[in-house]
Structures are given as structure tokens and as C-alpha cells.
C-alpha atoms as a PDB file:
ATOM      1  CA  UNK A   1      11.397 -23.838  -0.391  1.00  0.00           C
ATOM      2  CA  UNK A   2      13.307 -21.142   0.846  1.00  0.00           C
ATOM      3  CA  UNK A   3      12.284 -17.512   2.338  1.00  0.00           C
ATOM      4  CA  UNK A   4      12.322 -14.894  -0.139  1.00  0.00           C
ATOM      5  CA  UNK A   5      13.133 -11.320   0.798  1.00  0.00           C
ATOM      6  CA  UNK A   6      10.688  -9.794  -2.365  1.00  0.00           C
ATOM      7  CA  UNK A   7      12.532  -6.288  -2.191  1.00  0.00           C
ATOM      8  CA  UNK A   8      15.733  -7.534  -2.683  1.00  0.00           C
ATOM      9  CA  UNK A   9      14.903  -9.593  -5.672  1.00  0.00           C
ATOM     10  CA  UNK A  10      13.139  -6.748  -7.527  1.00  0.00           C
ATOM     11  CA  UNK A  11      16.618  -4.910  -6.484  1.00  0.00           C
ATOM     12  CA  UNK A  12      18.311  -7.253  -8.475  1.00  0.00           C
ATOM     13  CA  UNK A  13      16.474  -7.470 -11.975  1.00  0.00           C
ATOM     14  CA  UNK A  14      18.658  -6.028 -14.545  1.00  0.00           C
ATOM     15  CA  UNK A  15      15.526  -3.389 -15.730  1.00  0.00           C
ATOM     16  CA  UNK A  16      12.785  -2.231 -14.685  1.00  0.00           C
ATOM     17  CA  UNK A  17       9.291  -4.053 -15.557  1.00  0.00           C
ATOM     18  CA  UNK A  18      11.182  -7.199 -16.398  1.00  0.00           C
ATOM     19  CA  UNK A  19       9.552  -9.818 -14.207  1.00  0.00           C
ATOM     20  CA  UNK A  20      11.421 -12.303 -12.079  1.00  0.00           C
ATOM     21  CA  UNK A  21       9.304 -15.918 -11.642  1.00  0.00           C
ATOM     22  CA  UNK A  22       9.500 -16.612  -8.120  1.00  0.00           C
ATOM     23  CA  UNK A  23       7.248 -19.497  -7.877  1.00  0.00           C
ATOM     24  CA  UNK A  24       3.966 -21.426  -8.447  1.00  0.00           C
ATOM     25  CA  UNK A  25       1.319 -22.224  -6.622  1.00  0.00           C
ATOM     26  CA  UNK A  26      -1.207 -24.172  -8.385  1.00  0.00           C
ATOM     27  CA  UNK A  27      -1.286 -23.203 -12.019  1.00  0.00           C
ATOM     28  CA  UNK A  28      -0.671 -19.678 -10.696  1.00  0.00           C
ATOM     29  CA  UNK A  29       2.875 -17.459 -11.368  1.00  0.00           C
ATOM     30  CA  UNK A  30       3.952 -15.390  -8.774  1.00  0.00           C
ATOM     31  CA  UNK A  31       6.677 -12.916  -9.903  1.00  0.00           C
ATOM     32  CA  UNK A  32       8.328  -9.520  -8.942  1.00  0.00           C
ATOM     33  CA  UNK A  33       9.154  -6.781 -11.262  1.00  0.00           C
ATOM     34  CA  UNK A  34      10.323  -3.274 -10.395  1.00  0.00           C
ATOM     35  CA  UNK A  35       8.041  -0.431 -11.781  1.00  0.00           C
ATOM     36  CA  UNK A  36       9.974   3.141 -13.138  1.00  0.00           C
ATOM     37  CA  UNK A  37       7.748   5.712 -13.857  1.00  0.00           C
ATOM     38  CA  UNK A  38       7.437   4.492 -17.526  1.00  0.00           C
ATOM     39  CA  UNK A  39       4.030   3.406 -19.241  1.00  0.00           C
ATOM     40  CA  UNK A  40       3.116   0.043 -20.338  1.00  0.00           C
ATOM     41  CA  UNK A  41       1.082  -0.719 -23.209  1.00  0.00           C
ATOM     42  CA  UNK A  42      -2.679  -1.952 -22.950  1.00  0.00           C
ATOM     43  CA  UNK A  43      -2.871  -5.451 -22.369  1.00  0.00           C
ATOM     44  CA  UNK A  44      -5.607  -8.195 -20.977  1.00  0.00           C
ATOM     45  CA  UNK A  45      -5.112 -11.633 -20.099  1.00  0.00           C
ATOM     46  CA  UNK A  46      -8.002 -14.312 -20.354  1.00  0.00           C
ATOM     47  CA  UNK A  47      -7.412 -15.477 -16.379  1.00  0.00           C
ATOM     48  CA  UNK A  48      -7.730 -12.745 -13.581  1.00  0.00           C
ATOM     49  CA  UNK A  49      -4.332 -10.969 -12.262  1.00  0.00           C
ATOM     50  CA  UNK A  50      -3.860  -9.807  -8.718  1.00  0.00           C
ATOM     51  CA  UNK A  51      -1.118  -6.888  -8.599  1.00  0.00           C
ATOM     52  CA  UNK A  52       0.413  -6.247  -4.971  1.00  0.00           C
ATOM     53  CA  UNK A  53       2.515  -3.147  -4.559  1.00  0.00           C
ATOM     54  CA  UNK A  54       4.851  -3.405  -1.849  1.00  0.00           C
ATOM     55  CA  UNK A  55       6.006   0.092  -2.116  1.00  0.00           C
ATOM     56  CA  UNK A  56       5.502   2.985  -4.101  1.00  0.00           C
ATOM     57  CA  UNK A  57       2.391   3.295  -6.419  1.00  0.00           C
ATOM     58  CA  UNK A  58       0.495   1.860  -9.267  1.00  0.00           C
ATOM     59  CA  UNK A  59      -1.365   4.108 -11.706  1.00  0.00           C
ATOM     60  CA  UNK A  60      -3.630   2.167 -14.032  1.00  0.00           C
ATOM     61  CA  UNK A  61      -6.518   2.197 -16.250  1.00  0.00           C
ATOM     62  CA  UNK A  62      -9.003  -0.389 -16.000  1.00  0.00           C
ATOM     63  CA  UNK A  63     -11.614  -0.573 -18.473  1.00  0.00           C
ATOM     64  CA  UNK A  64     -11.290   2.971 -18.952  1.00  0.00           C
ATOM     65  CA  UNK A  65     -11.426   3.801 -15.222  1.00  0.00           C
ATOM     66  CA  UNK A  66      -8.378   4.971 -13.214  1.00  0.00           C
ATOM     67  CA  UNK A  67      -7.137   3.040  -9.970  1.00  0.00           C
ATOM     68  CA  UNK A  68      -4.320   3.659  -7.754  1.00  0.00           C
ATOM     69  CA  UNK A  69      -2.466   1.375  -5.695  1.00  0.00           C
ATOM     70  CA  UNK A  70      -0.820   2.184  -2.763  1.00  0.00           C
ATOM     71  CA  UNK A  71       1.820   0.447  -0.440  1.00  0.00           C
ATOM     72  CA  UNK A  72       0.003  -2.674   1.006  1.00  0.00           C
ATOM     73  CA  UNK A  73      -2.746  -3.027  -0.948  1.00  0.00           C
ATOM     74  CA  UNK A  74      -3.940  -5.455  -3.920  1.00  0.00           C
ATOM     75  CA  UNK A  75      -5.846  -5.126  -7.101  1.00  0.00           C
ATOM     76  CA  UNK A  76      -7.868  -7.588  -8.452  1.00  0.00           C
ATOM     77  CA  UNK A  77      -7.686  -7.581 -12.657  1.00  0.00           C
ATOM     78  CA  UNK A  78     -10.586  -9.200 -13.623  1.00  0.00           C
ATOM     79  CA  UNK A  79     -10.277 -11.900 -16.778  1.00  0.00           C
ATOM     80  CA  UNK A  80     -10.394 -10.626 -19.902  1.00  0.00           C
ATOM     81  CA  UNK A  81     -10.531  -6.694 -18.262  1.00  0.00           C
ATOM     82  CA  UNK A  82      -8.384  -4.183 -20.814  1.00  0.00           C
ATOM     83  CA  UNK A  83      -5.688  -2.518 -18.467  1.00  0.00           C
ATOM     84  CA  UNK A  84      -2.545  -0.192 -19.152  1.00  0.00           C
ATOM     85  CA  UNK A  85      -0.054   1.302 -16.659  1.00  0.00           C
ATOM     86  CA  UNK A  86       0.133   4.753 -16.931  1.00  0.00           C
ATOM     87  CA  UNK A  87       2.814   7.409 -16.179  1.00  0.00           C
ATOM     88  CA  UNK A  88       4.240   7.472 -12.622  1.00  0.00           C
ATOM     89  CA  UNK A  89       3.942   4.027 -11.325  1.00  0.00           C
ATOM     90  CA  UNK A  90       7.203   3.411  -9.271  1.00  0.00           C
ATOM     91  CA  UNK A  91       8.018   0.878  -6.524  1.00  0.00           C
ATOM     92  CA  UNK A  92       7.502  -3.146  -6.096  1.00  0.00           C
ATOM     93  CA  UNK A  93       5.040  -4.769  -7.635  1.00  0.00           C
ATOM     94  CA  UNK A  94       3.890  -8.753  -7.187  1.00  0.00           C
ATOM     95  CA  UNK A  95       2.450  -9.968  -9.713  1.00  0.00           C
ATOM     96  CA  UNK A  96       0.339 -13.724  -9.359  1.00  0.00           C
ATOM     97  CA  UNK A  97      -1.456 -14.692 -12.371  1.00  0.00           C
ATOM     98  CA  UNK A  98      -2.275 -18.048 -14.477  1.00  0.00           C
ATOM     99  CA  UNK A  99       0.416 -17.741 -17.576  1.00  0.00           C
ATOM    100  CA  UNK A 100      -1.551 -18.211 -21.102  1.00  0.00           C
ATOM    101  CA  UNK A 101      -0.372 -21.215 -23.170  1.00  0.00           C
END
């Protein structure tokens, strides 16, 4: 396994929120996307998701309560836990969750 730089591979997706797979470890994905200010759609997932900005910010809705994540910091989705992305979110994001079959 090699060293990735995880800025300069969310540099290089073609468009924004468009995830690149980096790795696994254990049944876990870890991927990088770049965020744009856009929205995303409500979603849940039936494992948890940790999101890691690296820079910029995360705006999202969590069961109907609003979080922000800043530069550094982590956010633990919890399984089965209704979240959207709203308007503003820009930066790098890490994403490391257990894909559904």
C-alpha cells in the first residue's frame, strides 16, 4: 500500500460529490469526494457512516437536527439515522462506511 495525499485525489474527481474508493479496511469503504455547495438528497444507510472533513464545511441534517462540521473534525452517522446535506457544504470530505449489498 502506498501513501495517499487525500487532497489531491478529491482534486482529481471529474465532479463534485462523486466518490473515489480509496481502500478497505475490514468490510469498511473509505473514499473521498469533493463537496460544492450543492444539496444532496435524504438518505440512510443500515451500517453507521463516519464523515471527516478535511477542509471546508459540512452542513447536515440529522434526524431533523442540524450539525456542522468543521476542518478536522468527524461525525459519527448512526445506522439507520435519516441524513441530507444541505446548502453550503464545500471542501474534502472522507467518507468510511460498510457498502450495502
Amino acid at each position: 500500500m502506498s501513501v495517499v495525499n487525500l487532497l489531491e485525489s478529491a482534486k482529481g474527481l471529474p465532479e463534485a460529490w462523486s466518490s473515489h474508493r480509496l481502500g478497505e479496511v475490514g468490510t469498511a469503504c473509505v473514499k473521498v469526494l469533493r463537496m460544492d455547495g450543492l444539496p444532496v438528497v435524504e438518505e440512510s444507510h443500515g451500517s453507521a457512516e463516519a464523515l471527516l472533513v478535511l477542509d471546508g464545511r459540512l452542513e447536515l441534517t440529522v434526524a431533523g437536527t442540524a450539525v456542522s462540521v468543521g476542518p478536522g473534525e468527524l461525525f459519527l452517522v448512526p445506522a439507520g439515522a435519516a441524513h441530507t446535506v444541505r446548502p453550503g457544504s464545500r471542501g474534502t470530505l472522507v467518507i468510511v462506511e460498510v457498502p450495502e449489498d
